[in-house]
PDB file of N, CA and C in Angstrom:
ATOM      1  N   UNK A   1      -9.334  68.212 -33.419  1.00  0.00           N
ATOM      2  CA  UNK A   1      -8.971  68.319 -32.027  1.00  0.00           C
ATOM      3  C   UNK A   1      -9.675  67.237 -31.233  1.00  0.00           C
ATOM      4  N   UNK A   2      -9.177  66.473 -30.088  1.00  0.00           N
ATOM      5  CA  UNK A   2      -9.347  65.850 -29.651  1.00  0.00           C
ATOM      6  C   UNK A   2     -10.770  66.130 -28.837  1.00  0.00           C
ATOM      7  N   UNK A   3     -11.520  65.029 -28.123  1.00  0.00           N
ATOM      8  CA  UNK A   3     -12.450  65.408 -27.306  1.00  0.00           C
ATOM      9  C   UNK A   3     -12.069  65.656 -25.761  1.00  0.00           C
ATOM     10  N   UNK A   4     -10.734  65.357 -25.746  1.00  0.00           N
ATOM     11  CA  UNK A   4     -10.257  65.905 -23.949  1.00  0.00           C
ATOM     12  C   UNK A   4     -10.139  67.618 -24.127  1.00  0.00           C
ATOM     13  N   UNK A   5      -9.651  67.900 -24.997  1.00  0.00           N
ATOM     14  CA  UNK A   5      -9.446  69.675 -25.178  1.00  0.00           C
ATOM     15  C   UNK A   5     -10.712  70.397 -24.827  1.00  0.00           C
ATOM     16  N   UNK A   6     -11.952  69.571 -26.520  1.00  0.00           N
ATOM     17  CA  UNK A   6     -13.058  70.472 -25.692  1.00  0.00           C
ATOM     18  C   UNK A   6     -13.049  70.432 -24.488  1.00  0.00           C
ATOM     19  N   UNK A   7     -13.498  69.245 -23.717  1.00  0.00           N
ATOM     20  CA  UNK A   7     -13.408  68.610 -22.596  1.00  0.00           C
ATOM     21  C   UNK A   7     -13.095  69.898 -21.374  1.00  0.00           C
ATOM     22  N   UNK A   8     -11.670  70.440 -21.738  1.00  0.00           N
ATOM     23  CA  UNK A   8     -11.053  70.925 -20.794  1.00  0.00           C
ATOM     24  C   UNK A   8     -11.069  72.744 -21.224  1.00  0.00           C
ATOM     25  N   UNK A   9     -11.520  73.086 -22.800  1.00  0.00           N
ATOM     26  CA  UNK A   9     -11.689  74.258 -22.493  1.00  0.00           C
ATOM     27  C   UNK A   9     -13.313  74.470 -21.857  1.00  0.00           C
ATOM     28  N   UNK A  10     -14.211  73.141 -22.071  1.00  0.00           N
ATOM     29  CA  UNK A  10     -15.036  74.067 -21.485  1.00  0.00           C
ATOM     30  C   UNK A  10     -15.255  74.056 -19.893  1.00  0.00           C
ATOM     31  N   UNK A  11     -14.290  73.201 -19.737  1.00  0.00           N
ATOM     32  CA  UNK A  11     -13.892  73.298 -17.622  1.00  0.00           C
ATOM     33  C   UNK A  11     -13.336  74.931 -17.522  1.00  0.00           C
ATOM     34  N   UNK A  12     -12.357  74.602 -18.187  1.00  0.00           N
ATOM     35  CA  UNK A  12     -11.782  76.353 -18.117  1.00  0.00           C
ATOM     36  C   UNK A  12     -13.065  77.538 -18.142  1.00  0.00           C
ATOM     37  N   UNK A  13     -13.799  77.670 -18.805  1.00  0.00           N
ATOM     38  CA  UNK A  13     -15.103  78.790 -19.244  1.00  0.00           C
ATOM     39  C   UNK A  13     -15.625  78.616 -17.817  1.00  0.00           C
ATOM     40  N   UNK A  14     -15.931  77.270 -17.747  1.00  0.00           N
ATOM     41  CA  UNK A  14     -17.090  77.351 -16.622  1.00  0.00           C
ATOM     42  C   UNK A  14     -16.174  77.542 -14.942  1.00  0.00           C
ATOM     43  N   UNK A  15     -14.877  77.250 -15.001  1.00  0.00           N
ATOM     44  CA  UNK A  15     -14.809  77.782 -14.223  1.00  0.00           C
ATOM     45  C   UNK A  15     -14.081  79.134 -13.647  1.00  0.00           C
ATOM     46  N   UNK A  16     -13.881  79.701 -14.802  1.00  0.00           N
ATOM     47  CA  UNK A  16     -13.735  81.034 -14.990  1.00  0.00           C
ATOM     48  C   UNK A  16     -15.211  81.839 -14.708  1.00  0.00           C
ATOM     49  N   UNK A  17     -15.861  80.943 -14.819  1.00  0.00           N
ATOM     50  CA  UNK A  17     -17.591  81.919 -14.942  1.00  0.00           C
ATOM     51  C   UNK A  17     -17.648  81.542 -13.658  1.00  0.00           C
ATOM     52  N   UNK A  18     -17.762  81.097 -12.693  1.00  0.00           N
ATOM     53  CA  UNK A  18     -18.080  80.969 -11.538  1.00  0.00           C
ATOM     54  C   UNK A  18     -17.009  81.231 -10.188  1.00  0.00           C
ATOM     55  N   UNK A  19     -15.543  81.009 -10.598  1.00  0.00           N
ATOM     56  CA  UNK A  19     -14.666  81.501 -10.540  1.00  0.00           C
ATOM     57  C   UNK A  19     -14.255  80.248  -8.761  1.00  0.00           C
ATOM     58  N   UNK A  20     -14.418  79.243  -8.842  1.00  0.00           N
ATOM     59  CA  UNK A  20     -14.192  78.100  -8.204  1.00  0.00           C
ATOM     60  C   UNK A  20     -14.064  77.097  -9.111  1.00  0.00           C
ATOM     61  N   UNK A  21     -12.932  75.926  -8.666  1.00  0.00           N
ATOM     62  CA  UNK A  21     -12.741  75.023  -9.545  1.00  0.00           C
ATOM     63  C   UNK A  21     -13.756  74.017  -9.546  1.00  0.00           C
ATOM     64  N   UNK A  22     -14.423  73.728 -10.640  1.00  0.00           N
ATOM     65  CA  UNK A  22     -15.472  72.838 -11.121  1.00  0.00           C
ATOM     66  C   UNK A  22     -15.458  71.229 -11.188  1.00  0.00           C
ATOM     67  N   UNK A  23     -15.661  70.507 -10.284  1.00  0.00           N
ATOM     68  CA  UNK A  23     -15.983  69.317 -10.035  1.00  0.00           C
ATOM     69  C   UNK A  23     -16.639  68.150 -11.421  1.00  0.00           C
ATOM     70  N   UNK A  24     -16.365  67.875 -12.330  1.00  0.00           N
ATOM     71  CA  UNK A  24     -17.207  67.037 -12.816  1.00  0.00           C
ATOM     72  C   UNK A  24     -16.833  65.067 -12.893  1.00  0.00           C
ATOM     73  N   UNK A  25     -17.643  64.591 -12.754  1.00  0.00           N
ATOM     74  CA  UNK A  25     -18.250  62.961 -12.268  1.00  0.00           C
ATOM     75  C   UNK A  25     -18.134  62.492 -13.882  1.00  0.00           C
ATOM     76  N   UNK A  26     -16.676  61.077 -13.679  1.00  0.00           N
ATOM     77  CA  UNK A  26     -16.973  60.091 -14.816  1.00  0.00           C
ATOM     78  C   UNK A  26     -16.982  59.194 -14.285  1.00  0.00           C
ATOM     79  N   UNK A  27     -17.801  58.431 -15.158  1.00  0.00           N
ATOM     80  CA  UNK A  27     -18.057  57.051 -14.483  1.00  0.00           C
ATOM     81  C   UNK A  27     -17.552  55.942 -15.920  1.00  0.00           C
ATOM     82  N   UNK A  28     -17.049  54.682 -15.563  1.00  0.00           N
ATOM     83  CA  UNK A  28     -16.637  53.963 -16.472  1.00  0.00           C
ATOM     84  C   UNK A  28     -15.984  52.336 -15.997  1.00  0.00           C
ATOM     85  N   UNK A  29     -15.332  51.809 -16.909  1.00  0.00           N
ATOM     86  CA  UNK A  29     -14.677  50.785 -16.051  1.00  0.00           C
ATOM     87  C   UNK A  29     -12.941  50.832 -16.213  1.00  0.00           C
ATOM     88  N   UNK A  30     -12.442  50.423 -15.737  1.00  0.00           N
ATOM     89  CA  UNK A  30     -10.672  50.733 -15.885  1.00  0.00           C
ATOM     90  C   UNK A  30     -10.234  50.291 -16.937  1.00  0.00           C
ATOM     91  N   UNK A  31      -9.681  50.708 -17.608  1.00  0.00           N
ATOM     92  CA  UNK A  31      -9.403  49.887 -18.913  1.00  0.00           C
ATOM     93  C   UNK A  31      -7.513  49.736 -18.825  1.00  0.00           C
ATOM     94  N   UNK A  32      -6.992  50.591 -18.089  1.00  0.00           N
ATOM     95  CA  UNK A  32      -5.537  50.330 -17.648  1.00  0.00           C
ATOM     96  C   UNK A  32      -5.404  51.416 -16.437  1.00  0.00           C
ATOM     97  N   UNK A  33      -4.312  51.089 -15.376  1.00  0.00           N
ATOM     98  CA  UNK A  33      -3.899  51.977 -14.648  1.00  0.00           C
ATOM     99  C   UNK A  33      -2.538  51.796 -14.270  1.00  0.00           C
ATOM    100  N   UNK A  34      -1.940  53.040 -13.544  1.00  0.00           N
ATOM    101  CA  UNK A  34      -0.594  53.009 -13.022  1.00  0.00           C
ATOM    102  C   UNK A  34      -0.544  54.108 -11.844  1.00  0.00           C
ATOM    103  N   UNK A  35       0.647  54.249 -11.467  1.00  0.00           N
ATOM    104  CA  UNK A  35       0.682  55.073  -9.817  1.00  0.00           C
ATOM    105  C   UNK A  35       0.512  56.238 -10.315  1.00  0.00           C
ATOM    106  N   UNK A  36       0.833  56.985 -12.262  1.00  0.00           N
ATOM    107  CA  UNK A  36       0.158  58.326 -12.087  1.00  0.00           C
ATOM    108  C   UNK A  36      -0.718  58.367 -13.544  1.00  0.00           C
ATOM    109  N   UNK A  37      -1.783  57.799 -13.395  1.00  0.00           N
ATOM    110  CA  UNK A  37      -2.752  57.601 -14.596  1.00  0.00           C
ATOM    111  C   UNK A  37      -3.713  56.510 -14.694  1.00  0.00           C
ATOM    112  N   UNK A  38      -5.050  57.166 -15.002  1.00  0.00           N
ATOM    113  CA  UNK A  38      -5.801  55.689 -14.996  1.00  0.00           C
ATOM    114  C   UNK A  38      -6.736  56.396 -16.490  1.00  0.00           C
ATOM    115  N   UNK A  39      -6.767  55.124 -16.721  1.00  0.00           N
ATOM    116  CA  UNK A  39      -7.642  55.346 -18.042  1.00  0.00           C
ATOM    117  C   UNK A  39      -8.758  54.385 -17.879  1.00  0.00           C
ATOM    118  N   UNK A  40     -10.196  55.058 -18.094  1.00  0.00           N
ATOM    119  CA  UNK A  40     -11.458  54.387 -18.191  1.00  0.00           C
ATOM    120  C   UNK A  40     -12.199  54.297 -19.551  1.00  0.00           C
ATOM    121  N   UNK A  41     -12.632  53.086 -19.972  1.00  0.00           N
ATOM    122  CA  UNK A  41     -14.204  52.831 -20.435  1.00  0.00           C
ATOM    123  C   UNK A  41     -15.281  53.497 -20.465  1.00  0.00           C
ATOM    124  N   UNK A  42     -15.751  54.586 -20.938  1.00  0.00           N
ATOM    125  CA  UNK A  42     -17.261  55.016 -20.173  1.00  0.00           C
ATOM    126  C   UNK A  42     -18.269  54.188 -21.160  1.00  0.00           C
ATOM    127  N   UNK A  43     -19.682  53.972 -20.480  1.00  0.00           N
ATOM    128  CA  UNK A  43     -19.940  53.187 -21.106  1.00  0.00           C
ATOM    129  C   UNK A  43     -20.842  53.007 -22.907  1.00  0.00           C
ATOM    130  N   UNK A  44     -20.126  54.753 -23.414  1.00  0.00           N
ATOM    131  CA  UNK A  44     -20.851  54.612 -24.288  1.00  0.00           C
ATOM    132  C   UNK A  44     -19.344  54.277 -25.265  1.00  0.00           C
ATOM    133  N   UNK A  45     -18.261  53.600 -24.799  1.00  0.00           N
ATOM    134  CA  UNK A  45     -16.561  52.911 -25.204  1.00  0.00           C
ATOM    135  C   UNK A  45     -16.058  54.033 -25.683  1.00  0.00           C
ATOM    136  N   UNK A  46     -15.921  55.339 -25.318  1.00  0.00           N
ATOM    137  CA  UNK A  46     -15.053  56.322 -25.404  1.00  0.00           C
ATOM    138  C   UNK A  46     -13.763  55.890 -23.861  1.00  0.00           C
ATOM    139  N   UNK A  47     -12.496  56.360 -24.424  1.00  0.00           N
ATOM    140  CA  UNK A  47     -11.439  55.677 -23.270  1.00  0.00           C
ATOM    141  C   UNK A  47     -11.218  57.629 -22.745  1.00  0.00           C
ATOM    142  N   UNK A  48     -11.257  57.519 -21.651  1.00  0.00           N
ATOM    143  CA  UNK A  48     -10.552  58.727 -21.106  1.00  0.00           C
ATOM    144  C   UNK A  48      -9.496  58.358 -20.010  1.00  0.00           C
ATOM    145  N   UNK A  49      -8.456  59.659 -19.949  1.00  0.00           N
ATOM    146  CA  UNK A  49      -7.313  59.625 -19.564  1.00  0.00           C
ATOM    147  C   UNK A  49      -7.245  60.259 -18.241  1.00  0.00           C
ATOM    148  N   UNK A  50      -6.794  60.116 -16.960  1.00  0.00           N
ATOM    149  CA  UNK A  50      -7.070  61.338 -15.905  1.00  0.00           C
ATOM    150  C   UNK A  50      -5.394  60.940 -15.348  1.00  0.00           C
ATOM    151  N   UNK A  51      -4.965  61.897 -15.005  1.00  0.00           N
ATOM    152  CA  UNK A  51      -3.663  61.713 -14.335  1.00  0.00           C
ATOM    153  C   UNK A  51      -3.755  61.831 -12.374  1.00  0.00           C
ATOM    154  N   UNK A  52      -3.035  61.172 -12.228  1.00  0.00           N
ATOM    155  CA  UNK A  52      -3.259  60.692 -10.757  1.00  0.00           C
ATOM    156  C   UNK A  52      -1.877  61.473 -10.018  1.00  0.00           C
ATOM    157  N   UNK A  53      -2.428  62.436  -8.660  1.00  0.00           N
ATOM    158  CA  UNK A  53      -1.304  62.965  -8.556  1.00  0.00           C
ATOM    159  C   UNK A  53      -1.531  62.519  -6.977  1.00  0.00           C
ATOM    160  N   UNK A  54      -0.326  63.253  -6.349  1.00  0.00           N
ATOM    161  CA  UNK A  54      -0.074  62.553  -4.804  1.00  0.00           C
ATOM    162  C   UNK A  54      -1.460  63.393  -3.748  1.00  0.00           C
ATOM    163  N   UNK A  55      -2.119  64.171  -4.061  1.00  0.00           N
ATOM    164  CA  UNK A  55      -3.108  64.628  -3.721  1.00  0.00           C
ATOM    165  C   UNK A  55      -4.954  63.422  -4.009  1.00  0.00           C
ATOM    166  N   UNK A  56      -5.001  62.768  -5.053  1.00  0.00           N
ATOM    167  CA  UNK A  56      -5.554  62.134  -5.585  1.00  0.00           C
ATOM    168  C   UNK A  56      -5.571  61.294  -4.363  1.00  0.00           C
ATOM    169  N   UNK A  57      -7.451  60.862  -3.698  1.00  0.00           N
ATOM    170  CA  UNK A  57      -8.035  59.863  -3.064  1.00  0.00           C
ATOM    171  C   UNK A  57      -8.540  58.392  -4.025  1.00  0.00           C
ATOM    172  N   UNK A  58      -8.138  57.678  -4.078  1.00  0.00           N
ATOM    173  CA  UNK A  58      -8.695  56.499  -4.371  1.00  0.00           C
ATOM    174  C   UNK A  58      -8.923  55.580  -3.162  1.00  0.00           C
ATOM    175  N   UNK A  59     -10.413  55.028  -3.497  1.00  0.00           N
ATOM    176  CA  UNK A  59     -11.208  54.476  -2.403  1.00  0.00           C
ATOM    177  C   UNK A  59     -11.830  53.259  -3.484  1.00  0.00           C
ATOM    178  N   UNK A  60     -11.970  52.362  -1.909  1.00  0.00           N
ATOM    179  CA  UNK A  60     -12.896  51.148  -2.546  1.00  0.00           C
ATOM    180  C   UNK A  60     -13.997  51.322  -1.552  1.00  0.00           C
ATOM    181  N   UNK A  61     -15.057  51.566  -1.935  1.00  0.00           N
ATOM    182  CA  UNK A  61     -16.259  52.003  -0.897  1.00  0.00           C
ATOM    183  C   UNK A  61     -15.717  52.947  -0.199  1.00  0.00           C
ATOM    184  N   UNK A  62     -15.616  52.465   1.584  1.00  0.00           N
ATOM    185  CA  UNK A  62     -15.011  53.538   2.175  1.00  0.00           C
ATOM    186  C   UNK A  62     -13.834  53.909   2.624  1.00  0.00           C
ATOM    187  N   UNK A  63     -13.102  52.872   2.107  1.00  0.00           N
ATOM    188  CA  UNK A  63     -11.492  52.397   2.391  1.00  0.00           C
ATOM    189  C   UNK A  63     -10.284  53.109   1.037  1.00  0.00           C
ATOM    190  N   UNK A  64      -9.298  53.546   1.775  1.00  0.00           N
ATOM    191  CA  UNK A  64      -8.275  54.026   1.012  1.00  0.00           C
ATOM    192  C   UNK A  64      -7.905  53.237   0.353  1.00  0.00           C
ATOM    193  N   UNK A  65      -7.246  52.949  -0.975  1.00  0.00           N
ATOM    194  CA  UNK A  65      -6.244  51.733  -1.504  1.00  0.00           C
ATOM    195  C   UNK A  65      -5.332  53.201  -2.015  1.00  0.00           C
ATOM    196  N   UNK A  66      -4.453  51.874  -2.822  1.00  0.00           N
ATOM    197  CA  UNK A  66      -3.372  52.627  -3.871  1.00  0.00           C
ATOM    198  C   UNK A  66      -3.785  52.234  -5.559  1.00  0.00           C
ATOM    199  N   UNK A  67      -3.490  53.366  -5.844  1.00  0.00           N
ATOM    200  CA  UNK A  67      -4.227  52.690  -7.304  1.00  0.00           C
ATOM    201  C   UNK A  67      -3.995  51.805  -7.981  1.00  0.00           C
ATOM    202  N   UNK A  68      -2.833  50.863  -7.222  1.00  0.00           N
ATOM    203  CA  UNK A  68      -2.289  49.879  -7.968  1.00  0.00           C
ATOM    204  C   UNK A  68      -3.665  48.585  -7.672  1.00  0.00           C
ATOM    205  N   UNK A  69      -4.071  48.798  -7.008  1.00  0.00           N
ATOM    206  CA  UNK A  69      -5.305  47.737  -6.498  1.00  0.00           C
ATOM    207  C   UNK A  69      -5.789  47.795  -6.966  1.00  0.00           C
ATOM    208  N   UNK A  70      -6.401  48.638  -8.022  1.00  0.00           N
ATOM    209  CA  UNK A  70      -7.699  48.947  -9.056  1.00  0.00           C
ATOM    210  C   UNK A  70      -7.077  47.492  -9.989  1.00  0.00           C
ATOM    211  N   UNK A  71      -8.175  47.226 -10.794  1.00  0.00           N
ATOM    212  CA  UNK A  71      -7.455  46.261 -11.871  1.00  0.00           C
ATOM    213  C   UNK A  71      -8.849  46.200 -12.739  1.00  0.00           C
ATOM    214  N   UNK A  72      -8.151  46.436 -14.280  1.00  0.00           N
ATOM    215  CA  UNK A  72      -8.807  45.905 -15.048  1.00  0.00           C
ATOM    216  C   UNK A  72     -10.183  45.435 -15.235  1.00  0.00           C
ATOM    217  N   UNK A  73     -11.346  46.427 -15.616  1.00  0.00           N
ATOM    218  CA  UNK A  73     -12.562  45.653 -15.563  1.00  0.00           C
ATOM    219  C   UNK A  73     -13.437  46.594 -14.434  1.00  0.00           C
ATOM    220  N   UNK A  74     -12.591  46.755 -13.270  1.00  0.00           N
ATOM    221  CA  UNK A  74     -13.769  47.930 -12.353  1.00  0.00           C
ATOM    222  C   UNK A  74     -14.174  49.038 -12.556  1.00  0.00           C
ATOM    223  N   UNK A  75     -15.611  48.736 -11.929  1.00  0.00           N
ATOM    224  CA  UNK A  75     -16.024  50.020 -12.204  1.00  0.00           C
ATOM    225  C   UNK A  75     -15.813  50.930 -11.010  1.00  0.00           C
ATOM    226  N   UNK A  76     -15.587  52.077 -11.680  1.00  0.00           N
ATOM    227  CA  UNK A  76     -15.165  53.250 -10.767  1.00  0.00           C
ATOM    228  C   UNK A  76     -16.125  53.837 -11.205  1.00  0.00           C
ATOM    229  N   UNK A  77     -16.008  55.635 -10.244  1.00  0.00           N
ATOM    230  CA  UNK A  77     -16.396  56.954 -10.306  1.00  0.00           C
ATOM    231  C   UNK A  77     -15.571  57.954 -10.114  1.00  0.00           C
ATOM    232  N   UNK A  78     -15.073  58.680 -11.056  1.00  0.00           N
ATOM    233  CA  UNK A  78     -13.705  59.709 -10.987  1.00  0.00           C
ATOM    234  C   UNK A  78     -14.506  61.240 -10.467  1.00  0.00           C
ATOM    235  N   UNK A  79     -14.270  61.557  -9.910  1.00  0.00           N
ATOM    236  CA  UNK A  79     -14.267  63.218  -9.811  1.00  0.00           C
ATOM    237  C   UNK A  79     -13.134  63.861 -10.128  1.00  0.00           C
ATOM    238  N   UNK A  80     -13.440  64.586 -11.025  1.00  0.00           N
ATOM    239  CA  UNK A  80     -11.953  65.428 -11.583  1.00  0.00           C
ATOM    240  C   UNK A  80     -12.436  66.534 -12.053  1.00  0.00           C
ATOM    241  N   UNK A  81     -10.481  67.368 -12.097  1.00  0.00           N
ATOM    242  CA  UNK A  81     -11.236  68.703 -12.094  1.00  0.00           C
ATOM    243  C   UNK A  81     -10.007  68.904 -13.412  1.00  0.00           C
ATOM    244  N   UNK A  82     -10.281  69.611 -14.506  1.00  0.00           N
ATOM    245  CA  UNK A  82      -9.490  70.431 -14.983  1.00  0.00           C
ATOM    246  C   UNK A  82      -7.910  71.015 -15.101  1.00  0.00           C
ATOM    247  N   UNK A  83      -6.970  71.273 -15.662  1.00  0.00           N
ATOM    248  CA  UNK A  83      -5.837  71.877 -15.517  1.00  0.00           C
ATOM    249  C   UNK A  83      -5.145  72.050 -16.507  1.00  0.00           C
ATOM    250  N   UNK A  84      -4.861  73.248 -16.759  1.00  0.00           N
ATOM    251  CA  UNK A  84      -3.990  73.740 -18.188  1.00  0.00           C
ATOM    252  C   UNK A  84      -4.896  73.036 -19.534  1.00  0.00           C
ATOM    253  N   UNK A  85      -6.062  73.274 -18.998  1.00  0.00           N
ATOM    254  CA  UNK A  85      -7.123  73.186 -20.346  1.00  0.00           C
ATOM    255  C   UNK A  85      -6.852  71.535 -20.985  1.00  0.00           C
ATOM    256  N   UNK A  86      -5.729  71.068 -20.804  1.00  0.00           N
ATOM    257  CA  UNK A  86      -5.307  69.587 -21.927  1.00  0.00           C
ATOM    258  C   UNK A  86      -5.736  68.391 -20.719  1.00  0.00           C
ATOM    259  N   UNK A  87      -5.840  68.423 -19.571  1.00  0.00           N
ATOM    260  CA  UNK A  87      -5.187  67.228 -18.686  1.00  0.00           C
ATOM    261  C   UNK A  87      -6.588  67.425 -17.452  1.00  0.00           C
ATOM    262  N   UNK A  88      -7.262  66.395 -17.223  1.00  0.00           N
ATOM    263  CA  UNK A  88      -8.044  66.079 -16.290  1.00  0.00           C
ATOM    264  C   UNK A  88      -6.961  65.423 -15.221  1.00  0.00           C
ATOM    265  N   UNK A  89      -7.595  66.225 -13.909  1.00  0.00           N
ATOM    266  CA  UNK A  89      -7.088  65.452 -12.684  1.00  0.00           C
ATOM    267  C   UNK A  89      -7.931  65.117 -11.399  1.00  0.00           C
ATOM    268  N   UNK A  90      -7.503  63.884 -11.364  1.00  0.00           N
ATOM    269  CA  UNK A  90      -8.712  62.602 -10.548  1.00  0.00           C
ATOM    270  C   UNK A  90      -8.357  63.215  -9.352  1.00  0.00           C
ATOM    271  N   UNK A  91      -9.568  63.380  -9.083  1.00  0.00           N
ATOM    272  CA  UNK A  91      -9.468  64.045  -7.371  1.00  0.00           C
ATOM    273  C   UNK A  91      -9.814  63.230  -6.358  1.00  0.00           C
ATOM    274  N   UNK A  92     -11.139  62.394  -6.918  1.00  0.00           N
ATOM    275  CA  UNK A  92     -11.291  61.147  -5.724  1.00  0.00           C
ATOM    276  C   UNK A  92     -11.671  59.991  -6.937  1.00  0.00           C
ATOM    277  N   UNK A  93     -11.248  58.892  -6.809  1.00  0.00           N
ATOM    278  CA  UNK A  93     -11.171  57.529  -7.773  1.00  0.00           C
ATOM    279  C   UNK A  93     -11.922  56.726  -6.404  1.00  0.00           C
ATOM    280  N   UNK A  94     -13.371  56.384  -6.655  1.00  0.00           N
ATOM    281  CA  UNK A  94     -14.345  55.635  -6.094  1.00  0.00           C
ATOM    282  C   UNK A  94     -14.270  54.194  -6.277  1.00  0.00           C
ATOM    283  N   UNK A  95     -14.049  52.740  -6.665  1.00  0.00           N
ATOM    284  CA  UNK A  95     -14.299  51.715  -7.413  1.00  0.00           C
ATOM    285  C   UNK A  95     -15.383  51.115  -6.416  1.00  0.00           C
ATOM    286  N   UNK A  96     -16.138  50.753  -7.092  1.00  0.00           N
ATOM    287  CA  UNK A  96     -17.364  49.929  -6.645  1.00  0.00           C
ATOM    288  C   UNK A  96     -17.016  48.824  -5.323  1.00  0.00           C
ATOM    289  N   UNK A  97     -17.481  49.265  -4.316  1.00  0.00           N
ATOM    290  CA  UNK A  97     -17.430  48.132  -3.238  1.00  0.00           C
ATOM    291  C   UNK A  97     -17.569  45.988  -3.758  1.00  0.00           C
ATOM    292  N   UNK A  98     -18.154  45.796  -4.373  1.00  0.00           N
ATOM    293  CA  UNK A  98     -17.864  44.500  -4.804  1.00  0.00           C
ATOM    294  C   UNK A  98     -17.470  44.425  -6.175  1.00  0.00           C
ATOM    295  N   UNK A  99     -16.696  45.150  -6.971  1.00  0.00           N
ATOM    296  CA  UNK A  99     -15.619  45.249  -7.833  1.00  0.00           C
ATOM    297  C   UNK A  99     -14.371  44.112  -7.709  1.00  0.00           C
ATOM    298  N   UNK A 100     -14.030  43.789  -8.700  1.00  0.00           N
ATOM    299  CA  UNK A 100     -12.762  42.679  -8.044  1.00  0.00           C
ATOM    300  C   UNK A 100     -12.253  42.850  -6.935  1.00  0.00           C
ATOM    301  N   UNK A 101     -11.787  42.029  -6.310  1.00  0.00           N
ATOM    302  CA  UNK A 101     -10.746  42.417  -5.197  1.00  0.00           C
ATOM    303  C   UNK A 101     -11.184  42.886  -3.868  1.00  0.00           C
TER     304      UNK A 101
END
């Protein structure tokens, strides 16, 4: 089994145990993106997958973009939360203020 499953049953546990949806922080660099998916680098070169929905903030410092602005190589900070145990979803996509672009 993959490492997004654990990943996501143990979002499910924990936030069944506390019974609010659980926030957790990746950090990495972009390794591809599109208007509903970005996939990161973290930096120990595991690639993770987060799906990007119309709710999803992406920011460059303190400024809105579209995720099409992200490119290749930045580093971001994802906050994502969990859903149907298989699928992380990016809740706010951070990229580093002097990041490309």
């Amino acid at each position: 089994m993959s490492s997004r499953f654990w990943l996501g049953i143990i979002f499910l546990v924990a936030t069944l145990a506390i019974g609010q949806p659980l926030l957790v922080i990746f950090s990495g660099a972009v390794h591809g993106v599109s208007k509903k998916q970005i996939t990161i680098e973290t930096p120990e070169g595991n690639l993770l997958d987060f799906d990007i929905t119309k709710k999803t903030r992406v920011m460059r410092g303190n400024k809105q973009i579209a995720p099409e602005d992200l490119q290749t190589g930045d580093s971001v900070t994802i906050e994502a939360k969990p859903e149907m145990v298989r699928y992380l979803i990016a809740v706010t996509i951070t990229a580093q203020a002097g990041s490309k672009k």
